[in-house]
Protein backbone atom coordinates (compact mmCIF):
# COMPACT_ATOMS: atom_id res chain seq x y z
CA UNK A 1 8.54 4.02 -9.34
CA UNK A 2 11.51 1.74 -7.96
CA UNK A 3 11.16 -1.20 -5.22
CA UNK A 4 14.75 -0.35 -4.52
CA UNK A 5 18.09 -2.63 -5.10
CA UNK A 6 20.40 -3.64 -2.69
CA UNK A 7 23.53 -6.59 -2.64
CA UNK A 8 20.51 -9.38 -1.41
CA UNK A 9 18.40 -8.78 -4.27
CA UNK A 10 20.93 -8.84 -6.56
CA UNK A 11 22.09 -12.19 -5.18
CA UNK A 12 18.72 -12.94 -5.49
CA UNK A 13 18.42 -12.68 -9.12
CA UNK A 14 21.47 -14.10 -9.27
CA UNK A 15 20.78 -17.67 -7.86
CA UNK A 16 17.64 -17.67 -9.23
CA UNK A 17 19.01 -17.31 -13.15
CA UNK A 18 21.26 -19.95 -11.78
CA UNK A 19 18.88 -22.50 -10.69
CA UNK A 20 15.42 -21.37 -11.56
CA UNK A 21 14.24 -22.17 -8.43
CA UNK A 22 10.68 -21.87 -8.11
CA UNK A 23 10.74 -20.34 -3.78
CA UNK A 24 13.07 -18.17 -5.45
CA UNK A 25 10.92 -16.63 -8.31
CA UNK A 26 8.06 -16.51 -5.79
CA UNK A 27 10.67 -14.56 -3.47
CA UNK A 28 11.34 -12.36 -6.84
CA UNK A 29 7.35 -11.75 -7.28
CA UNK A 30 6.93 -10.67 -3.98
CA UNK A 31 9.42 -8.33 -3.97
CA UNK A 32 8.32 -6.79 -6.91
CA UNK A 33 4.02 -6.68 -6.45
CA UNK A 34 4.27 -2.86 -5.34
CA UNK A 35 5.59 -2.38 -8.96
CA UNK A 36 2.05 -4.29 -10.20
CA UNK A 37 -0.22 -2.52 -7.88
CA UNK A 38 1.73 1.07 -8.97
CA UNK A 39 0.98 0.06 -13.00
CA UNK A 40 -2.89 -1.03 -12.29
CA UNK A 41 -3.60 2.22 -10.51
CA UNK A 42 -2.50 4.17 -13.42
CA UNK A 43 -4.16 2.35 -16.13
CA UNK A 44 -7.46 2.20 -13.86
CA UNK A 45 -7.41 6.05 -14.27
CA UNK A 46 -10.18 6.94 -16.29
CA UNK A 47 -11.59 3.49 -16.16
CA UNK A 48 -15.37 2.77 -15.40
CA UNK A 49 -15.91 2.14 -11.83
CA UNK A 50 -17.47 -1.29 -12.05
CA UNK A 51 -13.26 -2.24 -13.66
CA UNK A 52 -11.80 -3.66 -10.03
CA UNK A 53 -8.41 -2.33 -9.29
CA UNK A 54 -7.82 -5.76 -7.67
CA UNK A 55 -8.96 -7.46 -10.89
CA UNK A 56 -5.79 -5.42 -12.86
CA UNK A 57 -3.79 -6.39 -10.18
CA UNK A 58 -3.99 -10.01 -10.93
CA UNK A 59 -3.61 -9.42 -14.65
CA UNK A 60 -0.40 -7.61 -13.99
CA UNK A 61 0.66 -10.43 -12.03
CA UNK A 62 0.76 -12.37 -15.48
CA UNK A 63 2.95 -9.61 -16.74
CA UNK A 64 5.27 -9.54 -14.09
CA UNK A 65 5.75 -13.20 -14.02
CA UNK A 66 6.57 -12.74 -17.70
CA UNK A 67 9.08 -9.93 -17.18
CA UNK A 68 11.23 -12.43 -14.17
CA UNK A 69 11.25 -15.04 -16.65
CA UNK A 70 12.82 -13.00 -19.45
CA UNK A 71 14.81 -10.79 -17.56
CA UNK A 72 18.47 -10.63 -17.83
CA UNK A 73 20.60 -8.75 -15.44
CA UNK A 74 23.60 -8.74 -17.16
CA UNK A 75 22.80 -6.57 -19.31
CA UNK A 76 22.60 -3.81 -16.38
CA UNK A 77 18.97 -2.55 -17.39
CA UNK A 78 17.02 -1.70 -14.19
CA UNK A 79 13.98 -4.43 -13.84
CA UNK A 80 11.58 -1.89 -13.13
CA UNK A 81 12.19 0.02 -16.74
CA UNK A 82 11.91 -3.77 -18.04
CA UNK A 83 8.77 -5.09 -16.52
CA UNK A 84 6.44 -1.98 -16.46
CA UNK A 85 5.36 -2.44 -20.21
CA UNK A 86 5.00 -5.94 -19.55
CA UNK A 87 2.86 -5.71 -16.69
CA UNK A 88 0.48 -2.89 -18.27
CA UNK A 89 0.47 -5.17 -21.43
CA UNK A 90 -0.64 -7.72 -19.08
CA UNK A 91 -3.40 -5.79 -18.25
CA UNK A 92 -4.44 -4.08 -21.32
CA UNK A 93 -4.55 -7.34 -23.24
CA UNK A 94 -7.05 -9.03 -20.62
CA UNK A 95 -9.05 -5.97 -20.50
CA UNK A 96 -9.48 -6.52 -24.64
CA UNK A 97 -10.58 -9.98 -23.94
CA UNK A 98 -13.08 -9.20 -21.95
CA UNK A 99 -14.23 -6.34 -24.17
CA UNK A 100 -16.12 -3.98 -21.93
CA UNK A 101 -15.85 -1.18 -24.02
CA UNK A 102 -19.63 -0.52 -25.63
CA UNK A 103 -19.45 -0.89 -29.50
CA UNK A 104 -21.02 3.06 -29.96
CA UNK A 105 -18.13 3.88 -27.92
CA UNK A 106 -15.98 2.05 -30.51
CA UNK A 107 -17.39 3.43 -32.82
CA UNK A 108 -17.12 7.03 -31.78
CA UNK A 109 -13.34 6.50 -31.34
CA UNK A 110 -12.55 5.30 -35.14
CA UNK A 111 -14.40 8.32 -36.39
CA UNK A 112 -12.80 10.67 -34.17
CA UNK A 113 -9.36 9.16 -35.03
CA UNK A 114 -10.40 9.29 -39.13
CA UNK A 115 -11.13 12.90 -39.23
CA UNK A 116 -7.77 13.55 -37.30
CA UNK A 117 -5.99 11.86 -40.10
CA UNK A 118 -8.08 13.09 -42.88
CA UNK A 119 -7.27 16.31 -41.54
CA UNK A 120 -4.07 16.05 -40.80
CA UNK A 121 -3.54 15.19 -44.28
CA UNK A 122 -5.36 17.71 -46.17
CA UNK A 123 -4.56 20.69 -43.38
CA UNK A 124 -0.61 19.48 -42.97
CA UNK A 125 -1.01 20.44 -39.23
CA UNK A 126 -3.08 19.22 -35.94
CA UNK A 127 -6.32 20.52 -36.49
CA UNK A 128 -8.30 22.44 -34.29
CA UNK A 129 -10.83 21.67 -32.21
CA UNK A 130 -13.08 23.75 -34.24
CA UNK A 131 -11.62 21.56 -37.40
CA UNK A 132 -12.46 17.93 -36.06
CA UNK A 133 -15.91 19.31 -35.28
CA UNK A 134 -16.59 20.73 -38.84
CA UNK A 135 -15.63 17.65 -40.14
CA UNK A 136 -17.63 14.96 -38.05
CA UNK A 137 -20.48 17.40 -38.19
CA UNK A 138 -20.84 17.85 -34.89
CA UNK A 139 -20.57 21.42 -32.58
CA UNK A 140 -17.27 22.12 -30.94
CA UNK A 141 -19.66 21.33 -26.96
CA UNK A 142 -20.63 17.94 -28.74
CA UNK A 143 -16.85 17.06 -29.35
CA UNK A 144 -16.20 17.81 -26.01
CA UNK A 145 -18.62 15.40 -24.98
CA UNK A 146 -17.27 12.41 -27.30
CA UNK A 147 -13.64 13.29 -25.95
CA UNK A 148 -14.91 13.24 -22.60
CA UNK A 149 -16.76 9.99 -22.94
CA UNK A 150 -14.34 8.02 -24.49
CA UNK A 151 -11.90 9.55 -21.59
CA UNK A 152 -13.39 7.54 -19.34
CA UNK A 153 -14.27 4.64 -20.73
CA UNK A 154 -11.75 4.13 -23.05
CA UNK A 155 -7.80 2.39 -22.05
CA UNK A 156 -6.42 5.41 -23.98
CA UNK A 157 -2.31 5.19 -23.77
CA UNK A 158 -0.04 5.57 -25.55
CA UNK A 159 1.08 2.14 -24.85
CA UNK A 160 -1.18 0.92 -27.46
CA UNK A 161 -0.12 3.34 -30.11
CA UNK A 162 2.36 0.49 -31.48
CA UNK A 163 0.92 -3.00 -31.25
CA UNK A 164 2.88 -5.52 -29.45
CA UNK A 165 5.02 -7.63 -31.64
CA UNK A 166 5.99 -10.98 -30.30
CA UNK A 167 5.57 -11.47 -26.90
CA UNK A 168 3.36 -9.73 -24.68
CA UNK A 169 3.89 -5.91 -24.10
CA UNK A 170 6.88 -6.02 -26.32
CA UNK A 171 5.63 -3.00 -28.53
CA UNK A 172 7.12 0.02 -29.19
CA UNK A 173 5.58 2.99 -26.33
CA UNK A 174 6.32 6.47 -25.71
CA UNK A 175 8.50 5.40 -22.81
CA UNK A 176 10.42 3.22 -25.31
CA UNK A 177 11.47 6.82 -27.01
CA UNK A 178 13.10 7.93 -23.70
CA UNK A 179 16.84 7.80 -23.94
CA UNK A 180 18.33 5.25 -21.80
CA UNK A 181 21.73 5.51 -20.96
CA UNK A 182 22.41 1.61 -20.14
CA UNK A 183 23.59 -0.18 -22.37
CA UNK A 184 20.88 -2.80 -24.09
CA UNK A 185 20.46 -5.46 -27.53
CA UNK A 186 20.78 -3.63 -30.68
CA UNK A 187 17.09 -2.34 -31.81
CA UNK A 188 15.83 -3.82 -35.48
CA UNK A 189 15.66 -1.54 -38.23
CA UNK A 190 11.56 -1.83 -38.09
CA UNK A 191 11.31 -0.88 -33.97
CA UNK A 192 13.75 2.07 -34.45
CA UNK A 193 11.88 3.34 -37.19
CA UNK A 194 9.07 3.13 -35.44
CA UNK A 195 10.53 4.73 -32.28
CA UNK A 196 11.42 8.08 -34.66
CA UNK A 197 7.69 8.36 -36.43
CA UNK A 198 6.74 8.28 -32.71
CA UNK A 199 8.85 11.15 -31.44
CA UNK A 200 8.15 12.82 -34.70
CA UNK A 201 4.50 12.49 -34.07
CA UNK A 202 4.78 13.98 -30.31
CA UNK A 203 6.23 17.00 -31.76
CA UNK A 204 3.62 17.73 -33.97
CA UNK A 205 0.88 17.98 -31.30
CA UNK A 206 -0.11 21.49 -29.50
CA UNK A 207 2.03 22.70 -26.39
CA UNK A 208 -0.82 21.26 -24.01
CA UNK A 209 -1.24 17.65 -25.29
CA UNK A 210 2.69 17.62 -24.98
CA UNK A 211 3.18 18.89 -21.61
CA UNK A 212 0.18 16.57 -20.00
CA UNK A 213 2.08 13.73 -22.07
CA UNK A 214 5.42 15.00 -20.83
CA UNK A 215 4.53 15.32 -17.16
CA UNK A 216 2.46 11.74 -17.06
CA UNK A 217 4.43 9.50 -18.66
CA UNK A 218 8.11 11.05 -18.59
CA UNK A 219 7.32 12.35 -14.86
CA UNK A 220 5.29 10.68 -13.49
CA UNK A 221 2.54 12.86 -11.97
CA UNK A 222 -1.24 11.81 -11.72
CA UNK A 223 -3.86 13.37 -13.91
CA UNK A 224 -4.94 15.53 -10.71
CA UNK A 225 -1.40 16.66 -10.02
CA UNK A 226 -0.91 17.86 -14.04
CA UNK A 227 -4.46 19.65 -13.34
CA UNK A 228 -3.43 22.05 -10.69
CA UNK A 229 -0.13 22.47 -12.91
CA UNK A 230 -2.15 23.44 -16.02
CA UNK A 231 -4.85 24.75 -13.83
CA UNK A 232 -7.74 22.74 -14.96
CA UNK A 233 -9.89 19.91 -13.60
CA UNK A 234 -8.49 16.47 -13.39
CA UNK A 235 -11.67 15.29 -16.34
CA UNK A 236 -10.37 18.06 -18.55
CA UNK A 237 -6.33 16.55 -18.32
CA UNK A 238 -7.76 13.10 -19.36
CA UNK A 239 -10.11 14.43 -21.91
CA UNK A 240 -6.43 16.41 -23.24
CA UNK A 241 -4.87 13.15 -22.62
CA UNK A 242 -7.47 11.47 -25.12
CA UNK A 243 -7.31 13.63 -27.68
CA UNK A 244 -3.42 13.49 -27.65
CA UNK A 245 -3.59 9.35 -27.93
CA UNK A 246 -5.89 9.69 -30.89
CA UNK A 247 -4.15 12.29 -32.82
CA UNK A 248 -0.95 10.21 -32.63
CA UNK A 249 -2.61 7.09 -33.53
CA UNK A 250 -4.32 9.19 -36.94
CA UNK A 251 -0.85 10.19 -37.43
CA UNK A 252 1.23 6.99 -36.96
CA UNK A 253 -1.45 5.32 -39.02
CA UNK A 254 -1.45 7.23 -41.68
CA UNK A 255 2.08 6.57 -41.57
CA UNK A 256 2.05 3.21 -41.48
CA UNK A 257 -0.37 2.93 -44.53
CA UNK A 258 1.99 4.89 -46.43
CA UNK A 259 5.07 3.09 -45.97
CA UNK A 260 2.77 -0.03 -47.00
CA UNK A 261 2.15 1.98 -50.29
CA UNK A 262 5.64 2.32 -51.02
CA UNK A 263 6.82 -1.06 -50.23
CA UNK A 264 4.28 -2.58 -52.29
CA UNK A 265 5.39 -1.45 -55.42
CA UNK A 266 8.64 -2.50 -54.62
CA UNK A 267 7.68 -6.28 -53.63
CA UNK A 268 5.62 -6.41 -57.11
CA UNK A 269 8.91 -5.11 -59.37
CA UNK A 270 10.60 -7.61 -57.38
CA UNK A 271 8.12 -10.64 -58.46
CA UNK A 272 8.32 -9.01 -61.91
């Protein structure tokens, strides 16, 4: 999504990096609230229904507030690209503090997200559906079920595979592994890595996961417009959706304990 640019907005930001005029940033925020609005519809897909659109809308506020203050338009990076992982971090970390999600629920995620990884390591592939069943002990219809329970309660994106370091939202995403062809500040050694383990991850998962994760957060399109593309109902795109989030996260995990493993060793030789 874009708000558009034109010579008065960019004399906007301008003046207002200039002075830091308060009329002016509220000028800025105004400007900018479809951008919020267009971030807390998405994450309230798959949401339960009692979570108030308007209620994400505020949160995001926070978030874009953040991303006017920080900004900097000389470096020629569109403010939309800029603020929309600030805005859903807004979001995602006030829906944590409020911690709606039931504990079972919780619960049902961590194992779900252990046997992809335990699998994943022993099988050296994605596992089936079939797999994951076999090893939570469950039948393949009861899987379905967890999948499509924690679908809709659950604020499964990919957005949360890397936790935000620093300030809010500032994590590493999918859309972070998009190539942008602006210049920007060189990345640290630690957020590129991560950025590559990422990618590397995506292409691991079956053709489906990857096109619904493709076509919603490289396109664009709405869970119900990737249904009639794969031919399936809207539910059974966010239950794919689901299952793609946790299989990266079992993967990226994994990955991250191992590269604690290896770095150990070398901090103890080092105290040695």
């Amino acid at each position: 999504m874009t708000t558009g640019d034109d010579g008065s907005t960019t004399q906007l930001w301008a003046e207002y990096k200039r002075s830091g005029d308060r009329l002016m940033r509220d000028q800025l925020i105004v400007l900018y609230s479809p951008l919020v609005k267009y971030v807390a519809a998405r994450v309230a897909i798959g949401l339960p229904q009692h979570v108030d659109t308007a209620d994400l809308v505020s949160y995001g506020i926070i978030g874009l507030i953040d991303a006017i203050d920080r900004f900097e338009p000389v470096r020629e990076v569109k403010f939309e690209t800029y603020a929309i992982p600030r805005i859903r971090g807004a979001i995602i970390d006030e829906l944590r503090a409020i911690d709606w999600v039931p504990r079972s629920v919780r619960a049902k995620a961590r194992a779900l997200e252990q046997a992809y990884a335990t699998l994943e390591a022993t099988l050296l592939r994605t596992p089936s559906d079939a797999e994951v069943a076999a090893q939570l002990d469950i039948s393949e219809k009861e899987l379905q079920d967890v999948l499509r329970q924690l679908s809709f309660v659950g604020v499964a994106a990919l957005d949360e595979v890397f936790p935000a370091r620093g300030a809010r939202g500032q994590g590493t995403t999918l859309g972070d592994t998009v190539p942008d062809a602006t210049p920007g500040p060189a990345a640290l050694f630690d957020e590129k890595e991560s950025k590559e383990i990422l990618a590397q991850a995506i292409m691991h998962l079956g053709d489906r996961e990857r096109t619904v994760l493709s076509l919603y957060y490289y396109e664009g399109l709405t869970l119900a417009e990737i249904g009639e593309i794969l031919g399936v109902t809207e539910s059974r795109v966010c239950q794919i959706h689901t299952k793609a989030v946790l299989q990266l996260r079992a993967r990226l995990t994994d990955r991250a304990s191992e590269r604690t493993e290896i770095r150990g060793p070398e901090r103890a030789g080092r105290r040695g």
